[in-house]
N, C-alpha and C. Protein backbone atom coordinates (compact mmCIF):
# COMPACT_ATOMS: atom_id res chain seq x y z
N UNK A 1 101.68 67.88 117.10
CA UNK A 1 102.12 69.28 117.04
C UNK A 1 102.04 69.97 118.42
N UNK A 2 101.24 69.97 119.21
CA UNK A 2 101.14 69.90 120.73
C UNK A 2 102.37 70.02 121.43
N UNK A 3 103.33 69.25 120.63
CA UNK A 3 104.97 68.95 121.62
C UNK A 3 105.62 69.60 121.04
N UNK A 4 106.04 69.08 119.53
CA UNK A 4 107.01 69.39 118.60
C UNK A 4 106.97 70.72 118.91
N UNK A 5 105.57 71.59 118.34
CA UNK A 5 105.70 73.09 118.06
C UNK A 5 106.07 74.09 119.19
N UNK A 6 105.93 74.06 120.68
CA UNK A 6 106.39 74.69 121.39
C UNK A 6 108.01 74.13 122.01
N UNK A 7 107.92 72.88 121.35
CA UNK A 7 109.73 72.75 121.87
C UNK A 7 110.60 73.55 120.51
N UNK A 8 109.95 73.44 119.41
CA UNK A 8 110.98 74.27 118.03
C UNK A 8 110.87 75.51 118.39
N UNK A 9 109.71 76.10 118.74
CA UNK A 9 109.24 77.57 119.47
C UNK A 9 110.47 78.01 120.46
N UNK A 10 110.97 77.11 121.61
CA UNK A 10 111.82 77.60 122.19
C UNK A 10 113.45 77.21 121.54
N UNK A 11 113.24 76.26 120.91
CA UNK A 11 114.27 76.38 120.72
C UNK A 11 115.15 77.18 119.49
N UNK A 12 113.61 78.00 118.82
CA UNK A 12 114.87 79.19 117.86
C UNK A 12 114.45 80.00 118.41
N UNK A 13 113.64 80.55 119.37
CA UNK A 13 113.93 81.71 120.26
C UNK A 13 115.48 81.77 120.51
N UNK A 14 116.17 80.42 121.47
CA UNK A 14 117.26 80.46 121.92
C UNK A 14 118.35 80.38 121.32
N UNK A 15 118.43 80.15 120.12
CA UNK A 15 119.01 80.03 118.68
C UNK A 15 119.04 81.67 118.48
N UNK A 16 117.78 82.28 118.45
CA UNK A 16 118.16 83.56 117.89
C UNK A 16 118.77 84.59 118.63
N UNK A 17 118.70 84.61 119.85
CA UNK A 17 119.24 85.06 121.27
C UNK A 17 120.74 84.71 121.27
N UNK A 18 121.16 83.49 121.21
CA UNK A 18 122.61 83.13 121.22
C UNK A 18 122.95 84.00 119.62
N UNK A 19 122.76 83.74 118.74
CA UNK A 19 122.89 84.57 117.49
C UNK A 19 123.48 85.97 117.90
N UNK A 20 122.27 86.52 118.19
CA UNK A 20 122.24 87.96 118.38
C UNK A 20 123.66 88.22 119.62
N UNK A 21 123.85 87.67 120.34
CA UNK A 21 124.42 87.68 121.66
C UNK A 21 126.02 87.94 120.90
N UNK A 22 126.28 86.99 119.93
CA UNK A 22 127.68 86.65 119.30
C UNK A 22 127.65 87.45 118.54
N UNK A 23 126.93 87.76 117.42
CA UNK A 23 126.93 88.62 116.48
C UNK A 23 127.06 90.21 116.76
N UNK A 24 127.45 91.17 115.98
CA UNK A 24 127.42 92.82 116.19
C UNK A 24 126.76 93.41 115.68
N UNK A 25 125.02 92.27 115.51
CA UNK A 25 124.10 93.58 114.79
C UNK A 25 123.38 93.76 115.98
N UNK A 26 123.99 95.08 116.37
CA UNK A 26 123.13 95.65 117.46
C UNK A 26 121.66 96.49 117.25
N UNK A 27 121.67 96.83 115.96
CA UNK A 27 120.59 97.25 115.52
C UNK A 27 119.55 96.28 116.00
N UNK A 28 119.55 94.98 115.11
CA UNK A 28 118.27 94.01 115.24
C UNK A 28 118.71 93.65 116.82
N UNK A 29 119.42 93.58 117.40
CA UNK A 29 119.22 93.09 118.89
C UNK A 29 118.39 94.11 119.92
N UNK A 30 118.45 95.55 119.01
CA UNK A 30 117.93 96.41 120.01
C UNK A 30 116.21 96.59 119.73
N UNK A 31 116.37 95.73 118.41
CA UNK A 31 114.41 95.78 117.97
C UNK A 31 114.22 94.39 118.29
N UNK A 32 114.97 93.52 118.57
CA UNK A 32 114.73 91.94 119.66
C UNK A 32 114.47 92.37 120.55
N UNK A 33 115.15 92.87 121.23
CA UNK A 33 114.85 93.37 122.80
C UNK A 33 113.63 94.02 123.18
N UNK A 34 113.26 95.20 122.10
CA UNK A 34 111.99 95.59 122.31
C UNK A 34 110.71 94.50 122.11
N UNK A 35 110.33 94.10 121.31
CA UNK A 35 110.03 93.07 121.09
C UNK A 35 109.60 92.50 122.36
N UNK A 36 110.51 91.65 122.96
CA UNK A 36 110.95 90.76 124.15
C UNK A 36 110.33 91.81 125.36
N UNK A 37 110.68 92.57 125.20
CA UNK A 37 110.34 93.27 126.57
C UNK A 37 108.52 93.59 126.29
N UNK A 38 108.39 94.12 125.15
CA UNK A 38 107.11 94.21 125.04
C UNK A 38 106.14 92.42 125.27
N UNK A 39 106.87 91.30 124.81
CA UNK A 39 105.75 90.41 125.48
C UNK A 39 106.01 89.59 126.83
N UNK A 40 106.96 90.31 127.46
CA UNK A 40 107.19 90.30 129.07
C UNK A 40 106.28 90.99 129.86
N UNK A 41 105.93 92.22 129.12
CA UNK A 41 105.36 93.06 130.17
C UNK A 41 103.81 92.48 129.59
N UNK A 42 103.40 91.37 128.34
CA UNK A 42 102.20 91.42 128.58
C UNK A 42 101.77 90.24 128.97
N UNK A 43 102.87 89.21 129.67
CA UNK A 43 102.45 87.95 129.93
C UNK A 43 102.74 88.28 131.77
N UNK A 44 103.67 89.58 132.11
CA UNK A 44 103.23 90.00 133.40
C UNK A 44 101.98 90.18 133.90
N UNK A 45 101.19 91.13 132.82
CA UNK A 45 100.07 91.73 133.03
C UNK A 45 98.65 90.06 133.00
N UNK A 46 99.50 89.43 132.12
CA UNK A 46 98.34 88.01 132.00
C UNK A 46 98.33 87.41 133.48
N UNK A 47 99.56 87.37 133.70
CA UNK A 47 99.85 86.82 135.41
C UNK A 47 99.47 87.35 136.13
N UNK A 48 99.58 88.60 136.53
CA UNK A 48 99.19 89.29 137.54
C UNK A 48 97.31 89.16 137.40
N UNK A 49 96.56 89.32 136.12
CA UNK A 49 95.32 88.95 135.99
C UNK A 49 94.32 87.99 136.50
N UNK A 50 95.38 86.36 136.07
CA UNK A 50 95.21 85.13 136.32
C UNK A 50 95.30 85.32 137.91
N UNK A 51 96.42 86.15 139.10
CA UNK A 51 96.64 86.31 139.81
C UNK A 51 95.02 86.93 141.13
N UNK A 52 94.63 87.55 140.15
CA UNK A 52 93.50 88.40 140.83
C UNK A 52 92.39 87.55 140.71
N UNK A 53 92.28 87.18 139.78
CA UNK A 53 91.03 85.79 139.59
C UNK A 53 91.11 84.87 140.42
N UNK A 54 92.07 84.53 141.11
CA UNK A 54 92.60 83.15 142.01
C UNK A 54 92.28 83.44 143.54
N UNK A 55 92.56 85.03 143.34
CA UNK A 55 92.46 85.21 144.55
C UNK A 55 91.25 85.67 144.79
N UNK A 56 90.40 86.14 144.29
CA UNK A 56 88.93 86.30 144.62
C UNK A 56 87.91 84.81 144.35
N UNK A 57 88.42 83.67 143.69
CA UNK A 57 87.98 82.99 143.81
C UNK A 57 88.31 82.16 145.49
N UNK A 58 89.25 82.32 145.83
CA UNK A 58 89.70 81.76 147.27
C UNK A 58 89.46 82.65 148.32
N UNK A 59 88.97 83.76 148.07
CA UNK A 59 88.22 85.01 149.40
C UNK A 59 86.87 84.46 149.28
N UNK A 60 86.38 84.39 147.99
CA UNK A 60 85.08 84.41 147.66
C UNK A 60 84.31 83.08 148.33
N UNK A 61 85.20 82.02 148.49
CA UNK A 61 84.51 80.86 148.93
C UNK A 61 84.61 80.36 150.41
N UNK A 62 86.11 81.71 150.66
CA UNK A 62 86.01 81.33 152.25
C UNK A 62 84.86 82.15 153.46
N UNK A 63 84.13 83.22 152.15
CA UNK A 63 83.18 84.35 152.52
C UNK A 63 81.95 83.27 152.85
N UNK A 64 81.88 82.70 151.56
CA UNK A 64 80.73 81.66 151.72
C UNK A 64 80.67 81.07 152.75
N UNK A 65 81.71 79.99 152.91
CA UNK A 65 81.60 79.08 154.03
C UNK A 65 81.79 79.20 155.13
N UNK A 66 81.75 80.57 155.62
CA UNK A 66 82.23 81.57 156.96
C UNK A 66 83.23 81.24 157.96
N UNK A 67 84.69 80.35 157.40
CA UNK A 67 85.35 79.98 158.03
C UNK A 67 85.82 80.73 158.96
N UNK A 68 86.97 80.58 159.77
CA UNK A 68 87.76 81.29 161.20
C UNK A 68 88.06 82.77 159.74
N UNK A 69 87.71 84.10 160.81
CA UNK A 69 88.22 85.07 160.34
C UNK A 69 87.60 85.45 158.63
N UNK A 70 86.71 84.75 158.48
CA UNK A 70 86.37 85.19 156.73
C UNK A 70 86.17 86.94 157.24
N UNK A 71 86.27 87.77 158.24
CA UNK A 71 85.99 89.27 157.84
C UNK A 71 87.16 89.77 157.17
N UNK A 72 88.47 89.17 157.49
CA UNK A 72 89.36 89.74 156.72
C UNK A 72 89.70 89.12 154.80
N UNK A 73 88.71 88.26 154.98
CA UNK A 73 88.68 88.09 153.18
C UNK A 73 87.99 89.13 152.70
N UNK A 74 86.64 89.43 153.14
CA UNK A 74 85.69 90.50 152.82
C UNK A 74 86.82 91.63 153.06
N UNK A 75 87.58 92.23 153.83
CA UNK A 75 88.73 93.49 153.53
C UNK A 75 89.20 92.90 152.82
N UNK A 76 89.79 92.05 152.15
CA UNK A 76 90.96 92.09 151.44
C UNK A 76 89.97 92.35 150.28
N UNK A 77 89.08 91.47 149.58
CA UNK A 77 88.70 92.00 148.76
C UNK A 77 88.07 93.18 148.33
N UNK A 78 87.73 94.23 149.49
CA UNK A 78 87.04 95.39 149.29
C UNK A 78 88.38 96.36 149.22
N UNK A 79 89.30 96.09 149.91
CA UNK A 79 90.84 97.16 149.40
C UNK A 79 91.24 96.44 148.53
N UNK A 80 90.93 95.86 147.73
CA UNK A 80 91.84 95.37 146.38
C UNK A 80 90.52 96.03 145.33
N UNK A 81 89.36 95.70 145.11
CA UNK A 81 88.58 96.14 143.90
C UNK A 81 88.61 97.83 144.16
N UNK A 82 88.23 98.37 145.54
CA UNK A 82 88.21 100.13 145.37
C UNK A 82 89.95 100.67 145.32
N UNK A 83 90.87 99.83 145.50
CA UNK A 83 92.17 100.77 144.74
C UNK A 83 92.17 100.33 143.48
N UNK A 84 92.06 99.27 142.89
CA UNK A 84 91.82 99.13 141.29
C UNK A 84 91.27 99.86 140.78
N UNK A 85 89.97 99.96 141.30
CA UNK A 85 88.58 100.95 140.56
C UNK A 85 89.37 102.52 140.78
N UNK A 86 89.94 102.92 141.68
CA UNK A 86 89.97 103.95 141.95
C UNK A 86 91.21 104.11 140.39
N UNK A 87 92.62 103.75 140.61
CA UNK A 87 92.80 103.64 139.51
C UNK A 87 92.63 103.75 138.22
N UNK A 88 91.69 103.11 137.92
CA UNK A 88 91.01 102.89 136.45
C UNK A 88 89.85 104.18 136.45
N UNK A 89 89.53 104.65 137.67
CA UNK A 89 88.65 105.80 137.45
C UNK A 89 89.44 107.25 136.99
N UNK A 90 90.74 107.10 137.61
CA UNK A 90 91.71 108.17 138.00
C UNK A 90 92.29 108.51 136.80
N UNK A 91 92.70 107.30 136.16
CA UNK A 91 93.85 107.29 134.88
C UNK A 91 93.41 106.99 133.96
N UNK A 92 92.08 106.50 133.68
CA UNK A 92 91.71 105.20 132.83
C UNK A 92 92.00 104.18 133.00
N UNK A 93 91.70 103.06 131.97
CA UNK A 93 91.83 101.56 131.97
C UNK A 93 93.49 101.07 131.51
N UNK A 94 93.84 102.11 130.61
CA UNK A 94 95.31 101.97 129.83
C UNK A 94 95.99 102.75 130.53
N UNK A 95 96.40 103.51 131.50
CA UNK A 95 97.74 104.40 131.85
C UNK A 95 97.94 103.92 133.30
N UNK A 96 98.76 104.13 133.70
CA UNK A 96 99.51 103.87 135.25
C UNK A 96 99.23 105.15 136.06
N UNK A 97 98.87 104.61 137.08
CA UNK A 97 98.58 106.07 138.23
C UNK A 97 99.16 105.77 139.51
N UNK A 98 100.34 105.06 139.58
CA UNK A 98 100.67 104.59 140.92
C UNK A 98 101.80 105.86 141.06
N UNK A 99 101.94 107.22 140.83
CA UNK A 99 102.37 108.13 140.85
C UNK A 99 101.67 109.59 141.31
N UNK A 100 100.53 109.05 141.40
CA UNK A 100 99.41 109.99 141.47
C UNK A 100 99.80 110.51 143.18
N UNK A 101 99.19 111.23 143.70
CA UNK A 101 99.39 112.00 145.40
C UNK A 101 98.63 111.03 146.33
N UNK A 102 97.14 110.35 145.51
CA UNK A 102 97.01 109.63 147.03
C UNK A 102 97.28 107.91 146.96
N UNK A 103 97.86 108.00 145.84
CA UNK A 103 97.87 106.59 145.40
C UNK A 103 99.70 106.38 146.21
N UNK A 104 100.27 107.67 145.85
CA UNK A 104 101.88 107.21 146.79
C UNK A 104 101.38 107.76 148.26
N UNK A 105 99.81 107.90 149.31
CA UNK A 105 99.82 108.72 150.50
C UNK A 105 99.95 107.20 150.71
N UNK A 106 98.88 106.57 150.20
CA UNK A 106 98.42 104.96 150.58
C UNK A 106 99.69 104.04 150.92
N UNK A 107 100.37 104.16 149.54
CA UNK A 107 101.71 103.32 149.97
C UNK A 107 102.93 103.75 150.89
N UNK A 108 103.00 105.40 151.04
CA UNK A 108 103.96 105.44 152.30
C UNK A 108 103.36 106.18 153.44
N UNK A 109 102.54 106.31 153.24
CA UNK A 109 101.53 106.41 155.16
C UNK A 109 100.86 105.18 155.57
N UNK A 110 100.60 104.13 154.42
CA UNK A 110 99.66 102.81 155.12
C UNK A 110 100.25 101.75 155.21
N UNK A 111 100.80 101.72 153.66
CA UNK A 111 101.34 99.71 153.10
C UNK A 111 102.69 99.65 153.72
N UNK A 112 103.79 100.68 153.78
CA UNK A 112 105.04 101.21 154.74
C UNK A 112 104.65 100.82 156.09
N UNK A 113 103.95 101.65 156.86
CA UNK A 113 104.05 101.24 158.16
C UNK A 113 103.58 100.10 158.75
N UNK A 114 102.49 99.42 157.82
CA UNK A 114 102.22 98.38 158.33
C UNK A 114 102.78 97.22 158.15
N UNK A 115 103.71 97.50 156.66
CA UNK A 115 104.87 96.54 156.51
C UNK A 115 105.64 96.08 157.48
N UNK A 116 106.09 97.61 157.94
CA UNK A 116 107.08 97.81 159.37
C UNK A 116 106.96 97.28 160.55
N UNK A 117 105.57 97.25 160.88
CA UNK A 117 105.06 96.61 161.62
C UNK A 117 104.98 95.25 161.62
N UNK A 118 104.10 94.39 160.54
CA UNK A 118 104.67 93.49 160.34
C UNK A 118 105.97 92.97 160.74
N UNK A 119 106.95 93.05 160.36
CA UNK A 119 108.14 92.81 159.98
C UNK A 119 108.57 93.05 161.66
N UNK A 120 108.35 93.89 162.53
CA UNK A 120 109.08 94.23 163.57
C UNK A 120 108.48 93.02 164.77
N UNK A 121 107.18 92.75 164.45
CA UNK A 121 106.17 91.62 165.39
C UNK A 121 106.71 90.72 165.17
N UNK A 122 107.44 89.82 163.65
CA UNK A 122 108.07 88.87 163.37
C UNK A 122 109.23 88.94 163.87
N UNK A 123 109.85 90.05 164.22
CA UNK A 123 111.13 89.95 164.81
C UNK A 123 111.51 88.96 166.42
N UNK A 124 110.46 89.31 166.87
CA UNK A 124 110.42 88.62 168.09
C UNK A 124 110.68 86.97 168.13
N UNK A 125 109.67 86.56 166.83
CA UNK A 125 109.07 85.20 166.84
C UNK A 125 110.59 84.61 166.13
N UNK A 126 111.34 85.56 165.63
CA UNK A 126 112.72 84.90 164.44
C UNK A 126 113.59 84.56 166.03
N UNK A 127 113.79 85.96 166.91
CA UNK A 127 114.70 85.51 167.90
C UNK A 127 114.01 84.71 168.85
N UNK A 128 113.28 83.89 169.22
CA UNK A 128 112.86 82.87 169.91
C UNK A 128 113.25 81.75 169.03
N UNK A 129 112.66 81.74 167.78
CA UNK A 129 113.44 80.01 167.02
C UNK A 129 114.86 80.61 167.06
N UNK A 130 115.79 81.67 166.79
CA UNK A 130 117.19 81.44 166.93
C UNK A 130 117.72 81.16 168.07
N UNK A 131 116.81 81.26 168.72
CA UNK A 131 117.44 80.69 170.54
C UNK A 131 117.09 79.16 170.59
N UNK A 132 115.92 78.77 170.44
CA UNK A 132 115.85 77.67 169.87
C UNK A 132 117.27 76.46 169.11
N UNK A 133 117.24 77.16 168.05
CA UNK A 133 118.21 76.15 167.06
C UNK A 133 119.20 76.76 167.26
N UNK A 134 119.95 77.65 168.24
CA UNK A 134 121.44 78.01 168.01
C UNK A 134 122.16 77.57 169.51
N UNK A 135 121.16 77.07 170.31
CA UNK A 135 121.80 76.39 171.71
C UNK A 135 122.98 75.49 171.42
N UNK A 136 124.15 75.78 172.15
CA UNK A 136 125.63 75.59 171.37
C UNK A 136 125.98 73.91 171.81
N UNK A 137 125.33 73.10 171.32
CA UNK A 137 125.32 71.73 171.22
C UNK A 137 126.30 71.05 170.81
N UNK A 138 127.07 71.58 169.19
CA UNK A 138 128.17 71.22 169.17
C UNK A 138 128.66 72.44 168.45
N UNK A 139 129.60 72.08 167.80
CA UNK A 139 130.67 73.20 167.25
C UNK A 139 130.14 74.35 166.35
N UNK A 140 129.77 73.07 165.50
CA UNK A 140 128.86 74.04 164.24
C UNK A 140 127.97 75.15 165.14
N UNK A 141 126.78 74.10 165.97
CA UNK A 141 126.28 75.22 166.34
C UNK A 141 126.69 76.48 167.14
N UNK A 142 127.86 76.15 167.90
CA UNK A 142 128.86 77.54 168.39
C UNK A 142 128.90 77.89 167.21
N UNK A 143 129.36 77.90 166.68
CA UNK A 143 130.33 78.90 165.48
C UNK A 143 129.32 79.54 165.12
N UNK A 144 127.80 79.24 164.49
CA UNK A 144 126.56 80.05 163.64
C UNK A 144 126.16 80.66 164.96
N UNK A 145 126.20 80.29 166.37
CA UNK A 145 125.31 81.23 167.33
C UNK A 145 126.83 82.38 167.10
N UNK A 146 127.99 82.59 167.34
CA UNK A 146 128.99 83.75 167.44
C UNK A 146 128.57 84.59 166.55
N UNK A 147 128.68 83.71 165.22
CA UNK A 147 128.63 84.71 164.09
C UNK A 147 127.05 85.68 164.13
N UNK A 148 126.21 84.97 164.71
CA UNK A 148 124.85 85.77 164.56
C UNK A 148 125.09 86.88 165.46
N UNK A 149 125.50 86.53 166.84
CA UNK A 149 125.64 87.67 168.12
C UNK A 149 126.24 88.96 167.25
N UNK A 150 127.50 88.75 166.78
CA UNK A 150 128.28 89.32 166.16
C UNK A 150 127.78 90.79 165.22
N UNK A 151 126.83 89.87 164.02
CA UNK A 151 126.32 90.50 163.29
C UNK A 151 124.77 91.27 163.95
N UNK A 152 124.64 90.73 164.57
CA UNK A 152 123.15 91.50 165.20
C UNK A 152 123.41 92.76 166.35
N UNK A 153 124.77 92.82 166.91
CA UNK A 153 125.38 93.51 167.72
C UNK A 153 126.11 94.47 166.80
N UNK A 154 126.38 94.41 166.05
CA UNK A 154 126.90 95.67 164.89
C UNK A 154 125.47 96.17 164.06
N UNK A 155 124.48 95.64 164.19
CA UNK A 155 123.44 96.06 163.56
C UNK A 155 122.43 97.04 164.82
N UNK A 156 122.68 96.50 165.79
CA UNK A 156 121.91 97.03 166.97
C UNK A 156 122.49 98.32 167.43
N UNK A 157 121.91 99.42 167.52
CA UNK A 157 122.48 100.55 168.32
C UNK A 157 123.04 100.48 169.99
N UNK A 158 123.44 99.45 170.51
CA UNK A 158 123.92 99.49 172.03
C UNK A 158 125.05 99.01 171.50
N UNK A 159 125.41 98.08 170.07
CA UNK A 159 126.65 97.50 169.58
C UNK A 159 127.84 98.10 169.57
N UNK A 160 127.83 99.36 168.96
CA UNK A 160 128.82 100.05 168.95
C UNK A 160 128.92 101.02 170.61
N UNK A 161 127.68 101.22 171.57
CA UNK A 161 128.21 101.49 172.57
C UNK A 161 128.54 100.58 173.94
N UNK A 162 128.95 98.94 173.45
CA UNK A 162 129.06 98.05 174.25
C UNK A 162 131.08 98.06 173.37
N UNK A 163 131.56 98.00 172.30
CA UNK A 163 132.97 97.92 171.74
C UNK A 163 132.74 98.40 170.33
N UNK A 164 133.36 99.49 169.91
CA UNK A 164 133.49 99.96 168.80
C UNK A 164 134.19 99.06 167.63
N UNK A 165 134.76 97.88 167.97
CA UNK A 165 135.23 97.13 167.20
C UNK A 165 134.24 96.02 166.53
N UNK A 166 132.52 96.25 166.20
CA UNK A 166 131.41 95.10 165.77
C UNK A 166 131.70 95.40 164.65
N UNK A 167 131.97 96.52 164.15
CA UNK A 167 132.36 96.61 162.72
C UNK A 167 132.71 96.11 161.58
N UNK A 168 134.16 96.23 162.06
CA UNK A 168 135.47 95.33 161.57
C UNK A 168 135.27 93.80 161.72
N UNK A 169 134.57 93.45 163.07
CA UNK A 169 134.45 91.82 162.72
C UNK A 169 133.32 91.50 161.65
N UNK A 170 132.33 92.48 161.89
CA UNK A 170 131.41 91.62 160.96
C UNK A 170 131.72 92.14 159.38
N UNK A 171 132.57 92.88 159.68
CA UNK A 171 132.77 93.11 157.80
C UNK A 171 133.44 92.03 157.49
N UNK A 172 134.73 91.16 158.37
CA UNK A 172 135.34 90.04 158.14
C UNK A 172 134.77 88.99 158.09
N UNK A 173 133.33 88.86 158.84
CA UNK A 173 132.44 87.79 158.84
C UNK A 173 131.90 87.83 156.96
N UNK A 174 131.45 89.16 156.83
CA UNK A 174 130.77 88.97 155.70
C UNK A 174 131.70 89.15 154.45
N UNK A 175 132.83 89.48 154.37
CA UNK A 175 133.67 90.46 153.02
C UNK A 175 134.56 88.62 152.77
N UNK A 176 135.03 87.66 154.11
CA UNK A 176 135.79 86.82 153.72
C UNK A 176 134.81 85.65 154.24
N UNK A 177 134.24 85.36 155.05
CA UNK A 177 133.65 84.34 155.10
C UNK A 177 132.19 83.94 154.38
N UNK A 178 131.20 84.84 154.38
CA UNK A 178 129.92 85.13 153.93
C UNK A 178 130.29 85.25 152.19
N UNK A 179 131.02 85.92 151.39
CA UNK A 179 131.38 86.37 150.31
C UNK A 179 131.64 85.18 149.60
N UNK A 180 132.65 84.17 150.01
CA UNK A 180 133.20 82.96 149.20
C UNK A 180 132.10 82.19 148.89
N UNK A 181 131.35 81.96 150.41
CA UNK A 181 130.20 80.80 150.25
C UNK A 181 128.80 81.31 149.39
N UNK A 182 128.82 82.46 148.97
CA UNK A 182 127.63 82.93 148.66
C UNK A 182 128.34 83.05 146.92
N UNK A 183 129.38 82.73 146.56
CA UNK A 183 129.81 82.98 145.48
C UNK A 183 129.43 81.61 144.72
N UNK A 184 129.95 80.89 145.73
CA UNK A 184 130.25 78.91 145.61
C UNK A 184 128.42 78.38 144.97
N UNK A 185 127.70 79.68 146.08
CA UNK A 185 126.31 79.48 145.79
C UNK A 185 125.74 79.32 144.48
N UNK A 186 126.45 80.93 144.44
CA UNK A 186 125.75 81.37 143.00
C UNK A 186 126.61 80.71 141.83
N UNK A 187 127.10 80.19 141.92
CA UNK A 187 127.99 79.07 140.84
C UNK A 187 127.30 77.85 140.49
N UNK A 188 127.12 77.48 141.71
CA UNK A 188 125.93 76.51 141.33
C UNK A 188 124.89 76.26 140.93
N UNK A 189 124.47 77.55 141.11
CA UNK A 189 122.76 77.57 140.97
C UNK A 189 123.07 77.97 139.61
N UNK A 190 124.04 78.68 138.60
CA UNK A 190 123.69 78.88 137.59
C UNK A 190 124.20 77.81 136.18
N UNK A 191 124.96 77.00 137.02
CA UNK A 191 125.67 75.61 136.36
C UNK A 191 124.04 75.01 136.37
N UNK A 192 123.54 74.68 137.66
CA UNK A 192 122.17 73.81 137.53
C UNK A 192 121.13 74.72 136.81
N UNK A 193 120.78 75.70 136.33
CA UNK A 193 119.57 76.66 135.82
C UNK A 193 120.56 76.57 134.17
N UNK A 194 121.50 76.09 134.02
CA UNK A 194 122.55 76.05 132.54
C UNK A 194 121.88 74.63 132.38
N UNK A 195 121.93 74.01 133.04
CA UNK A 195 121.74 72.54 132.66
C UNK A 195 120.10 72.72 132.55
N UNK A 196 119.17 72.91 133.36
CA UNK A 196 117.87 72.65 132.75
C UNK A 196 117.81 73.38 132.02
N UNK A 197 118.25 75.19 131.55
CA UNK A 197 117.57 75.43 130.40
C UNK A 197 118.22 74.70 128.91
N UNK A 198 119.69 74.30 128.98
CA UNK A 198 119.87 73.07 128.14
C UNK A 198 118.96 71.57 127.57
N UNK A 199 118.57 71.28 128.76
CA UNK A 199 117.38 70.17 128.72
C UNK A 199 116.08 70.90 127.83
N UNK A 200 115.51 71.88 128.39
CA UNK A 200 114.28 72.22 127.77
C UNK A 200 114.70 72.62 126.44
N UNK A 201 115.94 73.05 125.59
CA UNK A 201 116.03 73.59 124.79
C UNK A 201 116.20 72.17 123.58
N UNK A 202 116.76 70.98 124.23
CA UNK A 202 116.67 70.08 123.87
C UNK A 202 115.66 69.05 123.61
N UNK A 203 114.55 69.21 124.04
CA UNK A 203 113.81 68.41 124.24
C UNK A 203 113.52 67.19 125.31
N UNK A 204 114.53 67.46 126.33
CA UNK A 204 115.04 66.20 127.04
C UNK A 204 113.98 66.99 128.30
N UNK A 205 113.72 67.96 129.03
CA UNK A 205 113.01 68.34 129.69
C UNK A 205 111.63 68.71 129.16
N UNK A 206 110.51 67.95 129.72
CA UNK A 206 109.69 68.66 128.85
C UNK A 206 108.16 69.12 129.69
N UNK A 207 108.70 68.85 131.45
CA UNK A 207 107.62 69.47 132.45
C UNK A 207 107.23 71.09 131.88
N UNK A 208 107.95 71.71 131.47
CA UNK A 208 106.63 73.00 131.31
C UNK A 208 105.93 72.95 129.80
N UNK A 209 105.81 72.04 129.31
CA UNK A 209 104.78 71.89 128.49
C UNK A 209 103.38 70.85 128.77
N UNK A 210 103.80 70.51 129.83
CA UNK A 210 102.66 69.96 130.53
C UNK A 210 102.54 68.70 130.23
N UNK A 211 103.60 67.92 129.80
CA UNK A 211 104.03 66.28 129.11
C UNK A 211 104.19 65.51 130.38
């Protein structure tokens, strides 16, 4: 029962889903849905749980063994339990307070700029490997170093005061060239995500039951 019962499990879930999908009782599809959404948001909340446990078990042992830098495990875990706590002090244990005044100061005066930051220090390190791997060796690699200049020069403010025309090319880069291949993409990926959830519904896949 171990196998059988969570492969029949999914497979009249998906039975009742295709049902509902074809059928016009929108009534019961709209008390499916609730349903569905209600044990999404509580196997989020299981994850995100399992999530916090993992990670204080992996701060907690690099605290111990005082590896390179354990002071920033000790922060991470002291800004993760006092905004929780603060939270749960603020709202209680059951309501959401990520709306509250200092709970949005935190996220757009602290977790914002330092994102930004982040993100702007990495900028450097992205254009050194693109200089790296876009040295015009052969064709291909001409063609991906143009198209990058291109698009990073319509994105850059000296772009439009070096030729007002970065525009128009990179909309042609992205509207006819970028557009097809990213279509071709997503065609595929949902032919292959059609085929395994086919397999699991079949029994023929059976890695997430742990077989």
């Amino acid at each position: 029962m171990k196998r059988e019962l969570p492969m029949l499990l999914a497979l009249g879930a998906a039975l009742l889903r295709l049902f509902l999908e074809l059928s016009h009782y929108q009534r019961t599809e709209m008390q499916w849905q609730l349903h569905t959404n209600q044990w999404w948001a509580f196997l989020a909340a299981t994850a995100v749980f399992i999530g916090v446990i993992n990670l204080c078990r992996l701060h907690m042992h690099r605290i111990r063994r005082k590896v390179a830098h354990w002071q920033m495990s000790a922060w991470c875990l002291f800004v993760m339990a006092s905004f929780g706590l603060y939270g749960i002090l603020l709202k209680g244990p059951f309501q959401a307070g990520n709306q509250e005044h200092w709970f949005r100061w935190i996220f757009d005066s602290v977790l914002q700029p330092a994102d930004r930051t982040m993100f702007s220090l990495l900028a450097f390190y992205i254009a050194s490997a693109a200089y790296r791997s876009f040295r015009m060796r052969n064709l291909e690699a001409t063609v991906m170093m143009v198209t990058a200049a291109v698009l990073m020069l319509n994105q850059a403010s000296i772009g439009p005061m070096i030729w007002s025309g970065w525009g128009d090319m990179a909309g042609w880069f992205m509207d006819i060239i970028n557009a097809p291949a990213q279509r071709g993409l997503a065609i595929g990926i949902f032919l292959g995500s059609y085929a395994m959830v086919l397999r699991m519904f079949l029994g023929l896949e059976r890695k997430h039951l742990g077989l």
